[in-house]
Protein backbone atom coordinates (compact mmCIF):
# COMPACT_ATOMS: atom_id res chain seq x y z
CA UNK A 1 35.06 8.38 -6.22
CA UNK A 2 35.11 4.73 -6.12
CA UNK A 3 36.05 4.82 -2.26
CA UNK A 4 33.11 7.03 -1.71
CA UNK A 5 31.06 4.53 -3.05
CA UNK A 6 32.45 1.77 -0.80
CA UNK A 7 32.05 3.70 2.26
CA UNK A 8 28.51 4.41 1.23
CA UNK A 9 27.67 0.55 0.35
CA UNK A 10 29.46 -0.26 3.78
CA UNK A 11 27.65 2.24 5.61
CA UNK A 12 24.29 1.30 4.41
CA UNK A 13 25.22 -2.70 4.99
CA UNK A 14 25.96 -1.56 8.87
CA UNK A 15 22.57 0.80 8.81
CA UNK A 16 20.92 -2.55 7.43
CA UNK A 17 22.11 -5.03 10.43
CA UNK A 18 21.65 -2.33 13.22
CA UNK A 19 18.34 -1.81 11.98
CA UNK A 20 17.26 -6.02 12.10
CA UNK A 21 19.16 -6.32 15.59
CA UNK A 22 16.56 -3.46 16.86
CA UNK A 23 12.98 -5.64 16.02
CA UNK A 24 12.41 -8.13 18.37
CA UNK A 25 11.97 -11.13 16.53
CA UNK A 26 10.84 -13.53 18.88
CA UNK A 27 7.09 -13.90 16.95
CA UNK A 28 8.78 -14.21 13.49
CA UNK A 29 7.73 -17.41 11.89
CA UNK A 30 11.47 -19.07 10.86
CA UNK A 31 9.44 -22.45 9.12
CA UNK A 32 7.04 -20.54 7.02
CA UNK A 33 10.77 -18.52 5.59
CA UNK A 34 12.01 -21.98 5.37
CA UNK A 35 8.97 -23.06 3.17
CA UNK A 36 9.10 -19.75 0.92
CA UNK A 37 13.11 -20.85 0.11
CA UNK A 38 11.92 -23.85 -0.98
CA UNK A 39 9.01 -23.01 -3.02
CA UNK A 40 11.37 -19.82 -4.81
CA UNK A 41 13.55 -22.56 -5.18
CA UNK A 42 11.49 -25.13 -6.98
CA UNK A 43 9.43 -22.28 -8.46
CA UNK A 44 12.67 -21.37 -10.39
CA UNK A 45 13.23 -24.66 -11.88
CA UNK A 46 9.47 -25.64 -12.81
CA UNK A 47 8.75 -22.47 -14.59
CA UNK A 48 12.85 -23.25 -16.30
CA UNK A 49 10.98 -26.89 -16.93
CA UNK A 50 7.80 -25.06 -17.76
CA UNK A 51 5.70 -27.11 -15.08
CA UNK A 52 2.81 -24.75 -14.79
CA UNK A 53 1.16 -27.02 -12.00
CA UNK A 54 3.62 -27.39 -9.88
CA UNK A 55 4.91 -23.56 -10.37
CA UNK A 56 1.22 -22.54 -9.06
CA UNK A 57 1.95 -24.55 -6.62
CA UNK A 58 5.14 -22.88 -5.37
CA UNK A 59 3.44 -19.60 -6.02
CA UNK A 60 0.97 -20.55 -3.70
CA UNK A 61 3.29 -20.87 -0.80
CA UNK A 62 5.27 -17.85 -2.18
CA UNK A 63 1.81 -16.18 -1.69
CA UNK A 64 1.21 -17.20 2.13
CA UNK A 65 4.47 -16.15 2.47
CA UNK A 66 3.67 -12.47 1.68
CA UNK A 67 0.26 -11.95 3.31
CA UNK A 68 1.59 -13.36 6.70
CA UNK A 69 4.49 -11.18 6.06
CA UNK A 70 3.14 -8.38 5.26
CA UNK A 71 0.68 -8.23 8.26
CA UNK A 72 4.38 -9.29 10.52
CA UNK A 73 5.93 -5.65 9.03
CA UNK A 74 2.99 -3.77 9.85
CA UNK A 75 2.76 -4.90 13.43
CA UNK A 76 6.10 -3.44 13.28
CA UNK A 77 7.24 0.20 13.39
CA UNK A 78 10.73 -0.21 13.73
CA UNK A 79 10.42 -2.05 10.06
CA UNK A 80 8.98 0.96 7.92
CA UNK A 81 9.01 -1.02 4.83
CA UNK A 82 8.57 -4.69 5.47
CA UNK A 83 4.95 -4.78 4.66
CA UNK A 84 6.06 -2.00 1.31
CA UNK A 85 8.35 -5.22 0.61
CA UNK A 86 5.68 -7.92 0.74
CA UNK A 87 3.18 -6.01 -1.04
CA UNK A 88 5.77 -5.39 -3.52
CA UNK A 89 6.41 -9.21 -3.38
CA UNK A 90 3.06 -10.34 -4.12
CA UNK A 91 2.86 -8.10 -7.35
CA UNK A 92 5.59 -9.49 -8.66
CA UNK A 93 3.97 -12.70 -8.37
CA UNK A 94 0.31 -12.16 -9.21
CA UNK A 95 2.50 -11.15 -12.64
CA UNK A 96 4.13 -14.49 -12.32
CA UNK A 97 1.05 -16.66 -12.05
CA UNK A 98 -0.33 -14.32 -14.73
CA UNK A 99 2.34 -15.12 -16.83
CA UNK A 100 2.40 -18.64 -15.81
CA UNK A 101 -1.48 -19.08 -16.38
CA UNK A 102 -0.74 -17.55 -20.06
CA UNK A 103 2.04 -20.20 -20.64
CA UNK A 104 4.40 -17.04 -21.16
CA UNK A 105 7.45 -18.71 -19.79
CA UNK A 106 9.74 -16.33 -20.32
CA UNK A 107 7.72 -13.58 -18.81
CA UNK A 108 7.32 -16.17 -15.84
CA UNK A 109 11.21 -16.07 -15.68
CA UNK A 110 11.17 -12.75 -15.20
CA UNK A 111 8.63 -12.76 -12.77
CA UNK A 112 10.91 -15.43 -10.76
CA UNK A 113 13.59 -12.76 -10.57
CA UNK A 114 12.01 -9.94 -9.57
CA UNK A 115 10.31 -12.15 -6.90
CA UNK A 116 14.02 -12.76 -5.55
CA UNK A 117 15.28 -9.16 -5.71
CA UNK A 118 11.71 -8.24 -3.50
CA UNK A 119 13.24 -11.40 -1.32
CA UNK A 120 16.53 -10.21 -1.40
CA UNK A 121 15.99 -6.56 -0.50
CA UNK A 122 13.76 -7.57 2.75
CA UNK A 123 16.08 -9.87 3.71
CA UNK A 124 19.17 -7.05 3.59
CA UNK A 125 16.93 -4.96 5.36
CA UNK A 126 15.02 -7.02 8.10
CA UNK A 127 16.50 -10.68 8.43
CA UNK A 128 16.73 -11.71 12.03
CA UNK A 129 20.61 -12.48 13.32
CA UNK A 130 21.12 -15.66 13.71
């Protein structure tokens, strides 16, 4: 059973990386991905620190982040859920600032992580070779 499982995970890893290597990238914004791995980054530790200003602050990039690439996925039909995946990102954070807003910290630190599993799924999906 377990070896099913592997086969599957490696399977879907492959699908993943033959499925970014088919979207021409060459209009995909590298500095504004740059400037969202900073601001998760910094987000993470100023909502730890419970700096509300400066966590807006990263959620504002965060935010940019998701609109522009959201409009990117649907400009692109060979990436059937990128925009699902930004979309998805910016609820996650309009919880966030909620949260944030509130002063609920540790609902803000939740928010942080599912903000970084939205990340982290696009990324497996759609992340341009290098």
């Amino acid at each position: 059973m377990r070896k099913k499982w592997l086969a599957a995970g490696a399977f879907m890893a492959l699908a993943a990386s033959v499925t970014a290597a088919e979207i021409d990238f060459s209009d995909f914004d590298d500095s504004l991905m740059e400037s969202m791995d900073e601001a998760i980054k910094e987000l993470d530790s100023n909502v730890g620190g419970q700096e509300a200003k400066a966590a807006l602050a990263n959620a504002a990039v965060l935010g940019e982040g998701f609109a522009w690439a959201e409009k990117y996925f649907a400009a692109k039909p060979e990436a059937p859920r990128g925009a699902g995946l930004a979309r998805e990102g910016q609820e996650h954070l309009a919880a966030l600032v909620q949260a944030i807003e509130a002063g609920n910290f540790d609902a803000a630190s939740n928010g942080v992580r599912a903000v970084v599993r939205t990340c982290k799924a696009c990324h497996e999906a759609y992340k341009p070779p290098e």
